[in-house]
C-alpha atoms as a PDB file:
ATOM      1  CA  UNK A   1      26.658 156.502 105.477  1.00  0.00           C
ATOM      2  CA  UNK A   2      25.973 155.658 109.192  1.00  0.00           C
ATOM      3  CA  UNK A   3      22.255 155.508 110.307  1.00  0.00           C
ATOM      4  CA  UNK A   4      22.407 153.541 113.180  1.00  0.00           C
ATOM      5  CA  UNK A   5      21.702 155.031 116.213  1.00  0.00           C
ATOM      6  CA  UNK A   6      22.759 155.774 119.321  1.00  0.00           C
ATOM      7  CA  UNK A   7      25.711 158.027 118.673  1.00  0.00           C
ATOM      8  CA  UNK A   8      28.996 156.841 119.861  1.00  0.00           C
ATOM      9  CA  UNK A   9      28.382 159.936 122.806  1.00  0.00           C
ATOM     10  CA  UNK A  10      25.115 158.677 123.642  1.00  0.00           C
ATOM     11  CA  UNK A  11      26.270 155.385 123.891  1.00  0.00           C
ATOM     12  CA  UNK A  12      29.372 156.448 126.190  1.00  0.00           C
ATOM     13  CA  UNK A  13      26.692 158.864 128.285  1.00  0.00           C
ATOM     14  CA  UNK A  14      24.358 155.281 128.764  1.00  0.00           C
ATOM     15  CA  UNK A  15      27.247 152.956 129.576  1.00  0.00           C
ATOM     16  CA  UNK A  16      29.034 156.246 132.211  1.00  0.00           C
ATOM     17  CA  UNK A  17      25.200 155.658 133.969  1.00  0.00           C
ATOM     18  CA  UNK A  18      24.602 151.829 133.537  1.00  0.00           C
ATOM     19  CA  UNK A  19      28.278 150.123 134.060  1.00  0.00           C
ATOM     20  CA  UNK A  20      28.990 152.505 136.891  1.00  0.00           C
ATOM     21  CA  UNK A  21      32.500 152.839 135.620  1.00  0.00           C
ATOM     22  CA  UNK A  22      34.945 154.798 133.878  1.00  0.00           C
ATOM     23  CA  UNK A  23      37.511 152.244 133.124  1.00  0.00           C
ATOM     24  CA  UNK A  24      38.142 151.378 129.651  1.00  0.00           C
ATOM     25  CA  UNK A  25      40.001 147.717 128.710  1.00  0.00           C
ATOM     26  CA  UNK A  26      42.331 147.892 126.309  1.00  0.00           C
ATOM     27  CA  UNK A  27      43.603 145.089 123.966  1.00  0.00           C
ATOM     28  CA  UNK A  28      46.848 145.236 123.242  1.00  0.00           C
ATOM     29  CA  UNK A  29      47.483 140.804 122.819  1.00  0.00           C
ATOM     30  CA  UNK A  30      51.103 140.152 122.332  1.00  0.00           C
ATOM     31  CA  UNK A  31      51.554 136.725 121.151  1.00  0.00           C
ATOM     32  CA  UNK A  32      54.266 136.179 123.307  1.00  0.00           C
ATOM     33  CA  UNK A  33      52.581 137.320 126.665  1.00  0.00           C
ATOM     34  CA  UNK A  34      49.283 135.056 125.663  1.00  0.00           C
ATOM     35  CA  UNK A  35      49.046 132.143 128.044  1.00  0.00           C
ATOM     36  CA  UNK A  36      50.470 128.833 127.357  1.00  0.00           C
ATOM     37  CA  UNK A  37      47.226 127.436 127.445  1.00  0.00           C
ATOM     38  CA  UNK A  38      45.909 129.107 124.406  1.00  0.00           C
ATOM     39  CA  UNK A  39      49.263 128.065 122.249  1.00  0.00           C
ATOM     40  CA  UNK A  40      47.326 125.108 120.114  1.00  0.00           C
ATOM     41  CA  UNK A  41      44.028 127.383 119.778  1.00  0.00           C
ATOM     42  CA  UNK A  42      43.556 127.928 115.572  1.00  0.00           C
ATOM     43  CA  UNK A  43      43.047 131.873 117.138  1.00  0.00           C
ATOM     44  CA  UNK A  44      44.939 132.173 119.960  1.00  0.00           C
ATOM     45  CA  UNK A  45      44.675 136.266 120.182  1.00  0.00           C
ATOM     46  CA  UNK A  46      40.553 135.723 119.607  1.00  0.00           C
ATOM     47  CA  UNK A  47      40.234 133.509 122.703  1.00  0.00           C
ATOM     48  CA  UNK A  48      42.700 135.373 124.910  1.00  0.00           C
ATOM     49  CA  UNK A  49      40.745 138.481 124.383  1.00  0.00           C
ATOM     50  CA  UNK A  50      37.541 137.099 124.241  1.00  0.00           C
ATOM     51  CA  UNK A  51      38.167 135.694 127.791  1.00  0.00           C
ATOM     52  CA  UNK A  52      39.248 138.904 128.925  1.00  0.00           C
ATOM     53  CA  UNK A  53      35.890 140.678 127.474  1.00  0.00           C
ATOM     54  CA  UNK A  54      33.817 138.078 128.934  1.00  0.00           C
ATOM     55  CA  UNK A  55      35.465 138.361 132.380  1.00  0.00           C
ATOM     56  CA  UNK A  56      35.219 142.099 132.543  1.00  0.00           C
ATOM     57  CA  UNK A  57      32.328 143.412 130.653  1.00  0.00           C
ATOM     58  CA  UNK A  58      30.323 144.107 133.549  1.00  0.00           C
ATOM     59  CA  UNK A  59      33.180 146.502 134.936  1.00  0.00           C
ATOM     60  CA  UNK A  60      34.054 148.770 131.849  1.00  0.00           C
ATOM     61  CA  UNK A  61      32.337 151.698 130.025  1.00  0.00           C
ATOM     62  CA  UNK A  62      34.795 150.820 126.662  1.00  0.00           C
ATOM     63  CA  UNK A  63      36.859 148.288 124.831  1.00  0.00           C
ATOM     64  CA  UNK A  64      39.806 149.913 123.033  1.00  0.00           C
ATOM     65  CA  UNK A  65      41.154 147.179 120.858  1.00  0.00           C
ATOM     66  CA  UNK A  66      45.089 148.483 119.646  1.00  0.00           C
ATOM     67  CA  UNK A  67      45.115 147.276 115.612  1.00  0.00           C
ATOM     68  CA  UNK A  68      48.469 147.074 115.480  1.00  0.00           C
ATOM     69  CA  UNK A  69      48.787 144.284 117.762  1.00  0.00           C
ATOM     70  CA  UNK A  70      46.514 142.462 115.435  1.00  0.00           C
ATOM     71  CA  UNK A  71      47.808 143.314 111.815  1.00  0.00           C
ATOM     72  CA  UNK A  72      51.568 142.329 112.880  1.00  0.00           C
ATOM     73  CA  UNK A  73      50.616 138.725 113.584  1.00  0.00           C
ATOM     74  CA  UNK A  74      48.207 138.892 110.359  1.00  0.00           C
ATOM     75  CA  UNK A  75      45.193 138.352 112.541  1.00  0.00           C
ATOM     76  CA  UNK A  76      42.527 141.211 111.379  1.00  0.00           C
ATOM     77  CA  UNK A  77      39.743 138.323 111.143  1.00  0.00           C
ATOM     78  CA  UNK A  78      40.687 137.622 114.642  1.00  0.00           C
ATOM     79  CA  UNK A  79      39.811 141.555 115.329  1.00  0.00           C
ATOM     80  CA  UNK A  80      37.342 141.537 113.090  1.00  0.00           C
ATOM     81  CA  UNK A  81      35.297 138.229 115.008  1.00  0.00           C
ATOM     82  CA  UNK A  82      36.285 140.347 118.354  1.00  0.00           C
ATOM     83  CA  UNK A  83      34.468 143.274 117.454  1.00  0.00           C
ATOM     84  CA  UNK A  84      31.621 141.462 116.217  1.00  0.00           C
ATOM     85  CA  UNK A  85      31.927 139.173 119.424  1.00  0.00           C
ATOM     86  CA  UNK A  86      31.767 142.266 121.357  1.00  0.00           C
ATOM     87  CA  UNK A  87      28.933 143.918 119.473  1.00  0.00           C
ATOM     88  CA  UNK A  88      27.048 141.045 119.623  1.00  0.00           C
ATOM     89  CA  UNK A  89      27.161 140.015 123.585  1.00  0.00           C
ATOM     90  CA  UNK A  90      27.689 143.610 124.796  1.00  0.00           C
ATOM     91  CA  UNK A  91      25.910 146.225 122.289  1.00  0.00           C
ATOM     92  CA  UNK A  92      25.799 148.637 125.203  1.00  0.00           C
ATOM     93  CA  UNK A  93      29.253 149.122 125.825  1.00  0.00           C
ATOM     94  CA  UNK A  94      31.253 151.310 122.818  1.00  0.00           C
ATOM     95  CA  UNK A  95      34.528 149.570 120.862  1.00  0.00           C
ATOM     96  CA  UNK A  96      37.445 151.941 120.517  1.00  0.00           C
ATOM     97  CA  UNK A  97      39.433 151.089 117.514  1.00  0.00           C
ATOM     98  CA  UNK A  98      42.712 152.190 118.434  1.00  0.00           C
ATOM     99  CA  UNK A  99      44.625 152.950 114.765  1.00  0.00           C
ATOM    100  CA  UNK A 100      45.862 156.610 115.072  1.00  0.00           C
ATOM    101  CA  UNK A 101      45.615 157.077 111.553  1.00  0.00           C
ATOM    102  CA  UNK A 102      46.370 160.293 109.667  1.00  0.00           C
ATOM    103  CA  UNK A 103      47.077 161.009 106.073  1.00  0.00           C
ATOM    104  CA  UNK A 104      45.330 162.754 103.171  1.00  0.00           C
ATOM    105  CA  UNK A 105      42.119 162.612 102.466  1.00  0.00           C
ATOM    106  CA  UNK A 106      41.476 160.218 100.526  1.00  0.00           C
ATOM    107  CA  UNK A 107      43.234 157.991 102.404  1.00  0.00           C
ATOM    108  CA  UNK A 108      41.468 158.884 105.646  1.00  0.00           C
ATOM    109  CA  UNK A 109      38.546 157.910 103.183  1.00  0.00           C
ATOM    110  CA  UNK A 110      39.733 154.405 103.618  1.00  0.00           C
ATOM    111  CA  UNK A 111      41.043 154.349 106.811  1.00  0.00           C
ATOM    112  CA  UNK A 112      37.753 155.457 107.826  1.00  0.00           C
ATOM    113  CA  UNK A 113      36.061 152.457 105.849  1.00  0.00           C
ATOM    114  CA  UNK A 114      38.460 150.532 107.457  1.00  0.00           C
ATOM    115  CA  UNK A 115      37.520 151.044 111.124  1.00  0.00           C
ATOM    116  CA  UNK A 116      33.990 151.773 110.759  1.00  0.00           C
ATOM    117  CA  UNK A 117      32.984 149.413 107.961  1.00  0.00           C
ATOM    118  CA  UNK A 118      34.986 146.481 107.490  1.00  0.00           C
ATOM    119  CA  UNK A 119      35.664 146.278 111.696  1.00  0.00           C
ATOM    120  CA  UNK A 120      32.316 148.000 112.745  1.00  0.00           C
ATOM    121  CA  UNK A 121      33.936 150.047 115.280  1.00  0.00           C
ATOM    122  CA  UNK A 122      31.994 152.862 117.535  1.00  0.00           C
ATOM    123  CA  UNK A 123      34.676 155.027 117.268  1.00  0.00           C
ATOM    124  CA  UNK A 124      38.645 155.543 115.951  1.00  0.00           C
ATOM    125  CA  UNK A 125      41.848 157.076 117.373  1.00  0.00           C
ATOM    126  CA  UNK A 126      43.457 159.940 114.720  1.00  0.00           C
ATOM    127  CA  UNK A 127      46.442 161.771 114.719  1.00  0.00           C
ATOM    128  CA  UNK A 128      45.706 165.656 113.734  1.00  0.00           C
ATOM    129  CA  UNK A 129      48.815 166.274 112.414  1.00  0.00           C
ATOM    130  CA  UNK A 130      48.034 166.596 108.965  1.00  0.00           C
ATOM    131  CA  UNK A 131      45.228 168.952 109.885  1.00  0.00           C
ATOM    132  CA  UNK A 132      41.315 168.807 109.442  1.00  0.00           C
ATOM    133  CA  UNK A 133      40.978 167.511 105.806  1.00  0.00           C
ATOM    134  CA  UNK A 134      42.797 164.266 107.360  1.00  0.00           C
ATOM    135  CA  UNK A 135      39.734 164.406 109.684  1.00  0.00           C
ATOM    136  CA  UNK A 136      36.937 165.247 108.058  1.00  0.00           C
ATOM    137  CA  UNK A 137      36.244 161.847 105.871  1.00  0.00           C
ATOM    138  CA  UNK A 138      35.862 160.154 109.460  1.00  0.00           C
ATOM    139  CA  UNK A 139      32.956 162.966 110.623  1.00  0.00           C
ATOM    140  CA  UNK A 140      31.266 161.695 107.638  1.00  0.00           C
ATOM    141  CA  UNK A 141      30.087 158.964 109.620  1.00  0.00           C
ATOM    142  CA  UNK A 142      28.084 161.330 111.666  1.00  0.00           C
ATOM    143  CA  UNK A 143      27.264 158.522 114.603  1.00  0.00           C
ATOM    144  CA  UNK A 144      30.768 157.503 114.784  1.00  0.00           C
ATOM    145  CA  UNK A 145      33.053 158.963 117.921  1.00  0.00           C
ATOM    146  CA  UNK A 146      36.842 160.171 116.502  1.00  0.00           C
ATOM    147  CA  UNK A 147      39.135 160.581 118.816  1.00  0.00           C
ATOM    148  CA  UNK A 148      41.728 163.080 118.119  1.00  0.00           C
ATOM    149  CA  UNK A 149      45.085 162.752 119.497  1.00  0.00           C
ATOM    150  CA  UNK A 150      46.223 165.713 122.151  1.00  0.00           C
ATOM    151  CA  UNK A 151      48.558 165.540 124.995  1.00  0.00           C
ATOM    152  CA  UNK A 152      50.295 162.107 124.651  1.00  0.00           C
ATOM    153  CA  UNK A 153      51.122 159.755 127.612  1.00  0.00           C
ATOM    154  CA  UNK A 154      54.366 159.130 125.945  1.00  0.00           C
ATOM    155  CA  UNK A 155      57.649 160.660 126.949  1.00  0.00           C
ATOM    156  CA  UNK A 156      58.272 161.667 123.776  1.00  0.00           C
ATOM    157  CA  UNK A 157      55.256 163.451 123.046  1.00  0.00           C
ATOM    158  CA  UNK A 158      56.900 166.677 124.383  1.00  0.00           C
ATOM    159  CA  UNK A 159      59.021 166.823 121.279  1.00  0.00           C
ATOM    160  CA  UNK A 160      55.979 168.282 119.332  1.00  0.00           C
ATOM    161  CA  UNK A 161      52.940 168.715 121.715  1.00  0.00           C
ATOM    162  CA  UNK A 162      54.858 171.491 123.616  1.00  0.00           C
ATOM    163  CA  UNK A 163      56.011 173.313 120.995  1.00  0.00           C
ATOM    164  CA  UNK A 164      54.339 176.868 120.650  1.00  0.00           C
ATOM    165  CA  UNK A 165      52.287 178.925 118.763  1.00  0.00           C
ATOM    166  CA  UNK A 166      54.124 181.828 118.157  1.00  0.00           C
ATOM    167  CA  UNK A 167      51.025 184.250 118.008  1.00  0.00           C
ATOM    168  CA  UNK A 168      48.754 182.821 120.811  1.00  0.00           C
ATOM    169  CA  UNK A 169      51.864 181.738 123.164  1.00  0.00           C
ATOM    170  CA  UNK A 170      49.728 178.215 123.558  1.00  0.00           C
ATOM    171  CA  UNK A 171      51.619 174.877 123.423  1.00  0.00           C
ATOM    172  CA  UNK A 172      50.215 172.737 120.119  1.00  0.00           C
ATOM    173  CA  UNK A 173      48.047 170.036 122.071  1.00  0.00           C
ATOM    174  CA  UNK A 174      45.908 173.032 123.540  1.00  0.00           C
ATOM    175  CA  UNK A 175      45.500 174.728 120.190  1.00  0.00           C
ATOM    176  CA  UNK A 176      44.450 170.912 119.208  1.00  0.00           C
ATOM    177  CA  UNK A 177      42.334 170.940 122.077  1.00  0.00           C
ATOM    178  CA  UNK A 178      40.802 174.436 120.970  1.00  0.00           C
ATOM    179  CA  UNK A 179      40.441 173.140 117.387  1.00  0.00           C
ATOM    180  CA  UNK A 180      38.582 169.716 118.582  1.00  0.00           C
ATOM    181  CA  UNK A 181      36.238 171.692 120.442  1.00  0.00           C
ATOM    182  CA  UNK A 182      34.758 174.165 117.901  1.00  0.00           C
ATOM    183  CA  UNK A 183      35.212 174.021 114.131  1.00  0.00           C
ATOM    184  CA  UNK A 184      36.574 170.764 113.777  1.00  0.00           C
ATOM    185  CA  UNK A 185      33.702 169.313 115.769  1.00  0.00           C
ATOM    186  CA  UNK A 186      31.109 169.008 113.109  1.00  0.00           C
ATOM    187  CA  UNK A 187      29.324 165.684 114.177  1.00  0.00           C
ATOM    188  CA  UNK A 188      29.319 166.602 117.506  1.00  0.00           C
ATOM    189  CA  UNK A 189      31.400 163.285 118.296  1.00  0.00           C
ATOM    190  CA  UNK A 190      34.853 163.943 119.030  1.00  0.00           C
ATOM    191  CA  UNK A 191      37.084 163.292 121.927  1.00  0.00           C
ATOM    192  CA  UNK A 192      40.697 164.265 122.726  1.00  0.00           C
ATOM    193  CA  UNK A 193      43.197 161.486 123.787  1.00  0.00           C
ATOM    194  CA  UNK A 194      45.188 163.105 127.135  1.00  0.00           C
ATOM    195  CA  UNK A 195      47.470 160.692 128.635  1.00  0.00           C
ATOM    196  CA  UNK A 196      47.402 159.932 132.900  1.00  0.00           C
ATOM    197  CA  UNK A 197      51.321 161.021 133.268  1.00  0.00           C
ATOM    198  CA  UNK A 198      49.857 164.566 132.817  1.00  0.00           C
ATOM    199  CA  UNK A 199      47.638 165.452 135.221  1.00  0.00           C
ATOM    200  CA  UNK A 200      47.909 169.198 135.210  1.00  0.00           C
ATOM    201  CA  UNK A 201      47.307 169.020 131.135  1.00  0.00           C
ATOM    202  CA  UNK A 202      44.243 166.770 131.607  1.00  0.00           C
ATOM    203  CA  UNK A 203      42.952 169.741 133.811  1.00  0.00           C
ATOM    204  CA  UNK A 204      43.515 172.512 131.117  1.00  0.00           C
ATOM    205  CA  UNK A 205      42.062 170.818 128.314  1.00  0.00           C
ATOM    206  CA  UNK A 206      39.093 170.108 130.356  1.00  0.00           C
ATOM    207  CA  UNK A 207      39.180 173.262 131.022  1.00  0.00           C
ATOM    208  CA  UNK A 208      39.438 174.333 127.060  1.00  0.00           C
ATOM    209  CA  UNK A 209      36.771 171.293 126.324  1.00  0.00           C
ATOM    210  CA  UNK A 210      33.568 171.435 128.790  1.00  0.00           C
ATOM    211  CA  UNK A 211      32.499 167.921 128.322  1.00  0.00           C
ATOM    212  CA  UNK A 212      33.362 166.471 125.656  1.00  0.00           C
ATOM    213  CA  UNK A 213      35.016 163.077 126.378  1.00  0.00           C
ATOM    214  CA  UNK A 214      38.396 162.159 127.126  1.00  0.00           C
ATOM    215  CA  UNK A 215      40.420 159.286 126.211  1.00  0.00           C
ATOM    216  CA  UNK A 216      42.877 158.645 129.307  1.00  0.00           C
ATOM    217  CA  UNK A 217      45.867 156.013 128.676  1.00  0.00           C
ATOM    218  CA  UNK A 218      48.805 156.096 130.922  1.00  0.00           C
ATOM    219  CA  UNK A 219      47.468 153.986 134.163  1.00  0.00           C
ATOM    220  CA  UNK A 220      48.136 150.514 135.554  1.00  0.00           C
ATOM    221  CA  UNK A 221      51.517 149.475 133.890  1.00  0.00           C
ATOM    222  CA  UNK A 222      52.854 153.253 133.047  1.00  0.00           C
ATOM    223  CA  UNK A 223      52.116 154.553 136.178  1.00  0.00           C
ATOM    224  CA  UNK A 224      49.572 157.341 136.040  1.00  0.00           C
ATOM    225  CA  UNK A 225      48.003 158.214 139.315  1.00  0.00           C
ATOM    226  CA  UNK A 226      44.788 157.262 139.609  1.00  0.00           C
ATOM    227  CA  UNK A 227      43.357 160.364 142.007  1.00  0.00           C
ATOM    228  CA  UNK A 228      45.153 163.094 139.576  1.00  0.00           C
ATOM    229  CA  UNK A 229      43.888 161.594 136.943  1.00  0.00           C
ATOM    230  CA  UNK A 230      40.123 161.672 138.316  1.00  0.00           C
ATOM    231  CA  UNK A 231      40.529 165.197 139.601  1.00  0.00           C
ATOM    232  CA  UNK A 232      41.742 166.590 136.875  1.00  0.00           C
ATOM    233  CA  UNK A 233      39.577 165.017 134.187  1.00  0.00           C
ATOM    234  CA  UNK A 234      36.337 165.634 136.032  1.00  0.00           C
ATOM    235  CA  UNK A 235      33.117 167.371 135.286  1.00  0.00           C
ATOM    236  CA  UNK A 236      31.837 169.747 137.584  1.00  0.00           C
ATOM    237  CA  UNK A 237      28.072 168.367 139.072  1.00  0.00           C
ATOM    238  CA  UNK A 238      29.493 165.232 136.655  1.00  0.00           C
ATOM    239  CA  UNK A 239      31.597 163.103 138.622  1.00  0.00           C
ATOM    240  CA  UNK A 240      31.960 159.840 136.971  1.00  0.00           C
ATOM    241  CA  UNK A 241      31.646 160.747 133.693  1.00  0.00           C
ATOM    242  CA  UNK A 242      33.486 162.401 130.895  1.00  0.00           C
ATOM    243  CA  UNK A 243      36.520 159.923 130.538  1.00  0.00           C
ATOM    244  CA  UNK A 244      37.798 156.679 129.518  1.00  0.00           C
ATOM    245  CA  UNK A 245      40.526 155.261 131.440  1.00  0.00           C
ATOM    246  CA  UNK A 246      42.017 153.014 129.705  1.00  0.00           C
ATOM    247  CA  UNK A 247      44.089 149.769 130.801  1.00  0.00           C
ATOM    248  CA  UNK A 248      45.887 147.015 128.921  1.00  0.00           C
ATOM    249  CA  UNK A 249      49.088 145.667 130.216  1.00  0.00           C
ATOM    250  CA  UNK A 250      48.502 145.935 133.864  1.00  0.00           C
ATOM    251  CA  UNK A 251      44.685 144.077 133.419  1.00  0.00           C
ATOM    252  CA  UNK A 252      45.362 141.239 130.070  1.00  0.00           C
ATOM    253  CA  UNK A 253      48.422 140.353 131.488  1.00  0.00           C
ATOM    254  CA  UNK A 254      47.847 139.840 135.386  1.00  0.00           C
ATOM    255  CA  UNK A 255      48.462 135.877 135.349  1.00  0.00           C
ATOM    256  CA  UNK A 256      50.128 134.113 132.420  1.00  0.00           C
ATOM    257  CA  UNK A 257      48.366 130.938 133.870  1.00  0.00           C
ATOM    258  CA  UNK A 258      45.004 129.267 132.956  1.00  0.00           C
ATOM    259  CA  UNK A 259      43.499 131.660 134.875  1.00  0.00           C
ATOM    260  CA  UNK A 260      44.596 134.812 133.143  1.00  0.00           C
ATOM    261  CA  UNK A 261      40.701 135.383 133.265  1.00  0.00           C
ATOM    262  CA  UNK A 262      40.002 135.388 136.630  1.00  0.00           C
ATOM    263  CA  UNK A 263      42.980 137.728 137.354  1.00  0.00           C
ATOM    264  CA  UNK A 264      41.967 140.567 134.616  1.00  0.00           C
ATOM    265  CA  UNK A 265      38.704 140.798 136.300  1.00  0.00           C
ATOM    266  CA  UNK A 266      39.929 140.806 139.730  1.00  0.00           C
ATOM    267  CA  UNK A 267      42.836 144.158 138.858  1.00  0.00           C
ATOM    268  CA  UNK A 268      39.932 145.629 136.540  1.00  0.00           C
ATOM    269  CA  UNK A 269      37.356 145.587 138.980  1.00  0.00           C
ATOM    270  CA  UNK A 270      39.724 147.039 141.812  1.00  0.00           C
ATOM    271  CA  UNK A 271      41.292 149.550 138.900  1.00  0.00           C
ATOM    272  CA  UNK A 272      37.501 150.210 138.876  1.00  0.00           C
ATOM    273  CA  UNK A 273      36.750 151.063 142.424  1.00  0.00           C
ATOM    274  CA  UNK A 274      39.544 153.014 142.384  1.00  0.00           C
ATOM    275  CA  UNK A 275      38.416 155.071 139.980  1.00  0.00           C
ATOM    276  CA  UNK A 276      34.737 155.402 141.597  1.00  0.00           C
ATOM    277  CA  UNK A 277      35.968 156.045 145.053  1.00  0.00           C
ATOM    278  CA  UNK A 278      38.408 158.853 142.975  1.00  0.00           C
ATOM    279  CA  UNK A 279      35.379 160.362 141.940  1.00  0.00           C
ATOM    280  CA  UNK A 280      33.883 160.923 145.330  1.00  0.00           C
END
């Protein structure tokens, strides 16, 4: 299905090196956070984040668009011109369609199509609930990252994620974690979602995982620490590498003025040497 080439991995590996960064922005544009000054635009949500990529691009390893943000306002061919905005100017740095989708097969079929066709994105977020046949149409695309959901930043996330397995004694996100890193892994492209407000998870599924990348919400507006975080997502001899720490809130919505720009970049670029000087 998908040729192209490099894998969503390689491409992560190249931008870790290149960018210099592990900080991942994340679009989350609520219409009415966008600045006044964008109100009269025919795409409002286009420009705001387009500004926002522009501003920052030289500071992230990822964009992580959130689809949900953009379907409620009926604005997937402002997503859609995003991606393709962001493929275009920065083909070096990976998009993270953030969708969380999990049903049936054959509707993960579509799904799949979905993220990876109709919105070109490098890679998807999934929830592994429904088990692998829910995952497996998205492996298809064998270049394509998927992103399985583990150890939530939410508070909720406890309700299910702790629960445990009654033969092994494990909680469920680190039997997901074991799952994600053997059989389920068949295109060698998955990643595990492990939220910042759990530091001493991120450090056992690392431990569980070796490398294989991790998808880090939870800093800048809900309060993860930035040094746990680091320290407990690191790779040995790696530092620097193996995660994606994503921000929205705290970085798109840092001035609601005309120059909302200017202000992402300046809290992205210190989120970013925050995260560096973490890593030291």
């Amino acid at each position: 299905m998908n040729t192209k080439s490099p894998s969503f991995t390689q491409q992560l590996h190249a931008a870790w090196a290149s960018q210099g960064s592990m900080l991942c922005v994340g679009f989350d544009p609520d219409p009415k956070r966008i600045p006044a000054s964008l109100a009269g635009k025919p795409e409002p949500i286009f420009e705001f984040c387009k500004a926002i990529a522009d501003a920052t691009a030289d500071l992230v390893c990822a964009f992580k668009p959130q689809i949900a943000y953009f379907a409620s306002q009926g604005a997937e061919t402002q997503l859609k011109k995003l991606i393709s905005h962001l493929k275009t100017q920065y083909p070096y740095i990976p998009v993270i369609l953030d969708a969380k989708r999990g049903d049936i097969g054959s509707t993960a079929e579509h799904y799949a199509m979905e993220a990876f066709e109709r919105y070109g994105a490098d890679a998807v977020t999934v929830n592994p609930y429904m088990g692998f046949d829910s995952i497996e149409p998205y492996l298809r695309y064998s270049q394509k990252g998927v992103i399985v959901l583990c150890r939530t930043s939410n508070p909720g996330g406890s309700d299910l994620q702790f629960l445990k397995n009654s033969s092994t004694g494990e909680p469920l996100y680190l039997e997901v974690a074991k799952l994600a890193a053997s059989k389920w892994n068949a295109s060698g492209q998955l990643g595990l979602v492990v939220g910042a407000t759990f530091p001493e998870e991120i450090a056992k599924v690392r431990n569980l995982v070796g490398d294989m990348p991790l998808l880090i919400p939870g800093i800048g507006a809900q309060g993860g620490d930035i040094a746990a975080t680091v320290k407990a997502g690191s790779i040995a001899q790696k530092l620097g590498t193996g995660m994606i720490i994503n921000s929205s809130r705290a970085i798109l919505y840092a001035s609601s003025g005309e120059d909302f720009a200017q202000a992402a970049r300046k809290v992205a670029q210190t989120t970013r040497d925050a995260l560096n000087a973490a890593a030291k």
